[in-house]
Protein backbone atom coordinates (compact mmCIF):
# COMPACT_ATOMS: atom_id res chain seq x y z
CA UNK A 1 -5.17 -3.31 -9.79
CA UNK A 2 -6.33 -5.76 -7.57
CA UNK A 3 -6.62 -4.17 -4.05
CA UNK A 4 -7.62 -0.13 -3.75
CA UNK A 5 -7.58 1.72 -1.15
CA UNK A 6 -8.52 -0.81 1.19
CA UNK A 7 -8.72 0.32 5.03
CA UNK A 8 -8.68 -2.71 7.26
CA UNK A 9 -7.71 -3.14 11.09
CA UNK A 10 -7.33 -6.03 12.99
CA UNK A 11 -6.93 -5.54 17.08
CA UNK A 12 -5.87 -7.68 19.50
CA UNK A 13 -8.23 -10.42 20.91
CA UNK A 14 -10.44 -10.14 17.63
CA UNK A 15 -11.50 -12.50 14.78
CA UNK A 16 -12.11 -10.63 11.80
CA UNK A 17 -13.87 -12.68 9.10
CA UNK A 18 -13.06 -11.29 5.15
CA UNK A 19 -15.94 -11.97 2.44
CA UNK A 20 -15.46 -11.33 -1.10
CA UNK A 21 -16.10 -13.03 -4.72
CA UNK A 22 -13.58 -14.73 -6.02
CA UNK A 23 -10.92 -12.50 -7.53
CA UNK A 24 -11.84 -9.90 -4.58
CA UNK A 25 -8.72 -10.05 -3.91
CA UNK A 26 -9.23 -11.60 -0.23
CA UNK A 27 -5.78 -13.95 -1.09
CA UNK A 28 -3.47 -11.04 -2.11
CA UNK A 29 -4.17 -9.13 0.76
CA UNK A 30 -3.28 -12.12 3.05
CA UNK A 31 -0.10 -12.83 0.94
CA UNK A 32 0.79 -8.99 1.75
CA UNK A 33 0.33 -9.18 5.49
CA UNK A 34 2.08 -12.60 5.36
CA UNK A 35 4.94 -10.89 3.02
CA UNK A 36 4.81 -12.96 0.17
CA UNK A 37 3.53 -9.98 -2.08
CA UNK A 38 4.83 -6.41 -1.52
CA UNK A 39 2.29 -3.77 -2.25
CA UNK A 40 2.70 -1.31 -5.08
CA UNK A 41 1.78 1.94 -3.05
CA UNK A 42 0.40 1.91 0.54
CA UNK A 43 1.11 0.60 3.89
CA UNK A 44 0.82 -2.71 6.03
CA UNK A 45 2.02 -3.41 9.36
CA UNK A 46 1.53 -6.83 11.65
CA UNK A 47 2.10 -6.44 15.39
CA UNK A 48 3.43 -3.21 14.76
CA UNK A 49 6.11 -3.93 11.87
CA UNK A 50 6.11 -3.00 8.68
CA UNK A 51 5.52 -5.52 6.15
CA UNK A 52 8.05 -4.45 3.65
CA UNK A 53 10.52 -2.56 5.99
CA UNK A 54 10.52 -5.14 8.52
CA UNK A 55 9.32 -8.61 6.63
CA UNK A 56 11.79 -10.66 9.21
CA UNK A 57 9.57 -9.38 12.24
CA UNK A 58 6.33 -9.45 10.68
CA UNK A 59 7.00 -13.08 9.65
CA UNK A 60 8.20 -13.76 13.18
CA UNK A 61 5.03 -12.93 14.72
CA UNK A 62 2.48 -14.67 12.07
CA UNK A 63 1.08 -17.82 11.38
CA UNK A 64 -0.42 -18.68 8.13
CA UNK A 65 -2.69 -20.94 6.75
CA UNK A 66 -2.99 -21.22 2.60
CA UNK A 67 -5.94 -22.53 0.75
CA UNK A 68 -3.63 -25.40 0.16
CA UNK A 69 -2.17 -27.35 2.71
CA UNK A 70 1.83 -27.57 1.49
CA UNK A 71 3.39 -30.00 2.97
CA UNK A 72 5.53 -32.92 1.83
CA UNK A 73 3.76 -35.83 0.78
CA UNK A 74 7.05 -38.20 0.74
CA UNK A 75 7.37 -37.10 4.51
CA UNK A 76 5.19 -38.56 7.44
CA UNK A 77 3.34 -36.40 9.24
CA UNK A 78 5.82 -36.38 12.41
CA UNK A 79 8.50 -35.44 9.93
CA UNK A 80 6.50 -33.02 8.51
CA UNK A 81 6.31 -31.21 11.66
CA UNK A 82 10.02 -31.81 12.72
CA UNK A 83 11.46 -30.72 9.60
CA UNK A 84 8.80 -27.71 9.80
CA UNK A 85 9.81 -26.47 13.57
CA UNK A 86 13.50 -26.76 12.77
CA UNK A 87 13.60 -25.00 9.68
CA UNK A 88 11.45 -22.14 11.23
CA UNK A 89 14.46 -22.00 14.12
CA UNK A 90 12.00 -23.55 16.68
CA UNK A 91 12.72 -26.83 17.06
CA UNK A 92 10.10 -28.80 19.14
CA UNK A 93 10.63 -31.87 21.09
CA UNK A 94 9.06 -35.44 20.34
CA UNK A 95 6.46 -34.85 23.17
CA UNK A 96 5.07 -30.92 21.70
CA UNK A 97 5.38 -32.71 18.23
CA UNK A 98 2.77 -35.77 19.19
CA UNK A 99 1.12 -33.11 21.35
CA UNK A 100 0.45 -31.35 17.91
CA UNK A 101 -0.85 -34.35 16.08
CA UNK A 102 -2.92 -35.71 19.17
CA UNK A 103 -4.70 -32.15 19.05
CA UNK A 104 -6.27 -32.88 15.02
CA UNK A 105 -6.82 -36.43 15.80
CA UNK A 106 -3.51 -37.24 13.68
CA UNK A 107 -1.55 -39.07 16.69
CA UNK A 108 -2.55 -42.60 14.91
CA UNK A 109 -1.07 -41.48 11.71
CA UNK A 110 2.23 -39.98 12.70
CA UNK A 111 4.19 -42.61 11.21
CA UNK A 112 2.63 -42.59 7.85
CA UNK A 113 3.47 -40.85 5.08
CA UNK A 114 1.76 -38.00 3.59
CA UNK A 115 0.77 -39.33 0.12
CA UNK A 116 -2.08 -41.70 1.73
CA UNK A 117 -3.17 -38.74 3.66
CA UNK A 118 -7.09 -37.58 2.37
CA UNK A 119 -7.33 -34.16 1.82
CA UNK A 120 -8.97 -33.15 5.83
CA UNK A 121 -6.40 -35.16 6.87
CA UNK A 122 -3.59 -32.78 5.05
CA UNK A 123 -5.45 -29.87 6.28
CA UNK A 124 -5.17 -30.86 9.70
CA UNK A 125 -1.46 -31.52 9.48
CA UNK A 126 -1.56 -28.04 8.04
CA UNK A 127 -3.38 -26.81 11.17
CA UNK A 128 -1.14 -28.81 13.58
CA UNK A 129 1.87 -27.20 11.85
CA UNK A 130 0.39 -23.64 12.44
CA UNK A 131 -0.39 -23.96 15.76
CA UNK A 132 3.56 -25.20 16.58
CA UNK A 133 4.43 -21.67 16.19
CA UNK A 134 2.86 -19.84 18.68
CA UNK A 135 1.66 -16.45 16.39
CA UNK A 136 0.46 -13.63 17.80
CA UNK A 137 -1.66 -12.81 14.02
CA UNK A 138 -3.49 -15.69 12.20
CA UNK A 139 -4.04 -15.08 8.22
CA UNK A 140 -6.17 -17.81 7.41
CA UNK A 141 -7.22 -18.36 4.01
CA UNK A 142 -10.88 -20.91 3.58
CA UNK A 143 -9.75 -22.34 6.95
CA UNK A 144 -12.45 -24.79 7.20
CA UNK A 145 -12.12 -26.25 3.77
CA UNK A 146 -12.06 -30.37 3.77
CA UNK A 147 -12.63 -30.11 7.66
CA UNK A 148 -14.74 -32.75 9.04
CA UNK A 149 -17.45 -31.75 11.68
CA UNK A 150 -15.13 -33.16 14.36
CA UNK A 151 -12.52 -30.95 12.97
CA UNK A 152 -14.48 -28.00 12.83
CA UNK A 153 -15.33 -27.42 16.41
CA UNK A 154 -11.27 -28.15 17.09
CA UNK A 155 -10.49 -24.90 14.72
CA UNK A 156 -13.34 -23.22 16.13
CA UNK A 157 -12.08 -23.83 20.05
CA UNK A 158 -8.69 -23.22 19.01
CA UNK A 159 -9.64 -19.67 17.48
CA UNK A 160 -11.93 -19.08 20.30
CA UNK A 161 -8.88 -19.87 23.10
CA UNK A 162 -6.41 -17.94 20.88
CA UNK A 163 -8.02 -14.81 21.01
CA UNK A 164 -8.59 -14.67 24.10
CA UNK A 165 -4.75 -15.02 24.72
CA UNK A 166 -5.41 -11.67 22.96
CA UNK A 167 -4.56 -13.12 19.28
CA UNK A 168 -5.42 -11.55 16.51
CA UNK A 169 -7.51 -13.18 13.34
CA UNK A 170 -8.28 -12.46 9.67
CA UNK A 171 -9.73 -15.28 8.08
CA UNK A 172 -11.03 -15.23 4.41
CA UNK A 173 -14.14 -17.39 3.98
CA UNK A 174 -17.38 -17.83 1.37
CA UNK A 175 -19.23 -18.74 4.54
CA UNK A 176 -22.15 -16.95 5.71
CA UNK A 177 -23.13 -18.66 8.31
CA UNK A 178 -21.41 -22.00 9.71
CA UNK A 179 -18.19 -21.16 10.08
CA UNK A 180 -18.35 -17.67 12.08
CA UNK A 181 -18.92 -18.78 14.95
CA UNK A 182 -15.89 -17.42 16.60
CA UNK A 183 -15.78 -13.86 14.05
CA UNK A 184 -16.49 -10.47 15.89
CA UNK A 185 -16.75 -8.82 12.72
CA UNK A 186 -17.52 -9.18 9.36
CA UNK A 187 -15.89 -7.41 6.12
CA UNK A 188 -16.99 -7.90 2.57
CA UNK A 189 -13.88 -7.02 0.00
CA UNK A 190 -15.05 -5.59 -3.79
CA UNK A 191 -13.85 -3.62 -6.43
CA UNK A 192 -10.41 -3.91 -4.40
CA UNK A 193 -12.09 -1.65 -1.92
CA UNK A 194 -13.81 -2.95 1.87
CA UNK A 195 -17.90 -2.55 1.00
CA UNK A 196 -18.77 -3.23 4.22
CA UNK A 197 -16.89 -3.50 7.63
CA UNK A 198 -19.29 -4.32 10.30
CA UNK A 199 -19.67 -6.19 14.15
CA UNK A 200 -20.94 -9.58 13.51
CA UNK A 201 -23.94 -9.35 16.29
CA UNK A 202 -25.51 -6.10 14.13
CA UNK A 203 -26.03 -8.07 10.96
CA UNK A 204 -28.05 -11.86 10.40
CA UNK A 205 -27.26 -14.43 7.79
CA UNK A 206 -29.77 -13.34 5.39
CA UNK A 207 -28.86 -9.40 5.91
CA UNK A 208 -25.57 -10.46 5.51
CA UNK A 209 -26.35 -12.48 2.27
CA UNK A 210 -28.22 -9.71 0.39
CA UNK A 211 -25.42 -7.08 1.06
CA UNK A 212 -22.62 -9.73 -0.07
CA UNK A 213 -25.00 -10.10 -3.75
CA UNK A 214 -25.43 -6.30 -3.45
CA UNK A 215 -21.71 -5.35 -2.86
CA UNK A 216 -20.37 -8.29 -5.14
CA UNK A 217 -23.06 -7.30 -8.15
CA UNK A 218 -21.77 -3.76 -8.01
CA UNK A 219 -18.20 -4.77 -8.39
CA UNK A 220 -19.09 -6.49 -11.48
């Protein structure tokens, strides 16, 4: 059994950063608040609907970013984002879809296929593609993975403005340090169970460090 017992709320207007080893089982929790999985016993609700009761809802209100980027290399990246907003039933006009690409420096490249793309670049298509829909929950899984410093502080101002629009954030990360900038708290998933669940400003990097061995060791 991968996941345990595991108690875990996100509120409104908070980043909530999720640290575990790998196999932890960060991933398959996202995948269950996203609705690709459906849990074996237990309950998980998004914005207030249930996640196997109501999938249509839950889906409706999140926004999800993979480890991967998925999207079509054979496309360009304008297409990728056209064919993106009208499958998801919001279709977006030329202007919101070079808005999109403008925001991760992509505007140059909107004409271009994917295939030539470099890996930061797919992730910020990937990005620009999220942020199109307008979520109320963010499950972001190694969100800063292949991001360029210049892309960084983008993700980190975008997280920053969207939870203060009263968003709400869990974001599965191996950092310790450089990419929680925007986190209010910290969790550490192990042995399919949360080890530790606490605000970010009560712990420091190296605290944080020797609990993450500590908890991670024990799940061994």
């Amino acid at each position: 059994m991968v996941l345990d017992g595991v108690d875990l709320s996100v509120s409104a207007g908070e980043v909530v950063a999720l640290l575990g080893a790998n196999g932890a089982g960060k991933t398959t929790l996202l995948k269950i608040l996203a609705t690709l999985m459906k849990p074996t016993r237990g309950r998980a609700t998004v914005a207030g609907a249930d996640c196997v009761r109501d999938p249509e809802s839950v889906r409706r209100a999140v926004g999800v970013l993979a480890h991967g980027a998925y999207v079509y290399e054979d496309l360009t990246a304008l297409e990728n984002l056209s064919f993106w907003s009208e499958f998801s039933g919001r279709p977006a006009g030329a202007e919101t879809l070079h808005g999109a690409l403008a925001d991760v420096d992509l505007a140059a490249f909107a004409d271009e296929r994917v295939r030539s793309f470099s890996a930061g670049m797919r992730r910020r298509l990937g990005l620009a593609r999220l942020m199109l829909s307008a979520p109320r929950v963010l499950l972001l899984d190694e969100p800063f993975a292949g991001l360029d410093a210049r892309a960084r502080k983008w993700l980190e101002d975008r997280l920053a403005a969207f939870k203060e629009r009263g968003g709400a954030v869990l974001m599965a990360t191996h950092s310790f340090a450089r990419d929680l900038g925007t986190v209010d708290r910290l969790a550490i998933l192990a042995a399919g169970r949360i080890a530790l669940d606490v605000p970010r400003g009560r712990i420091d990097a190296d605290e944080l460090r020797r609990l993450y061995a500590l908890h991670t060791e024990d799940a061994l």
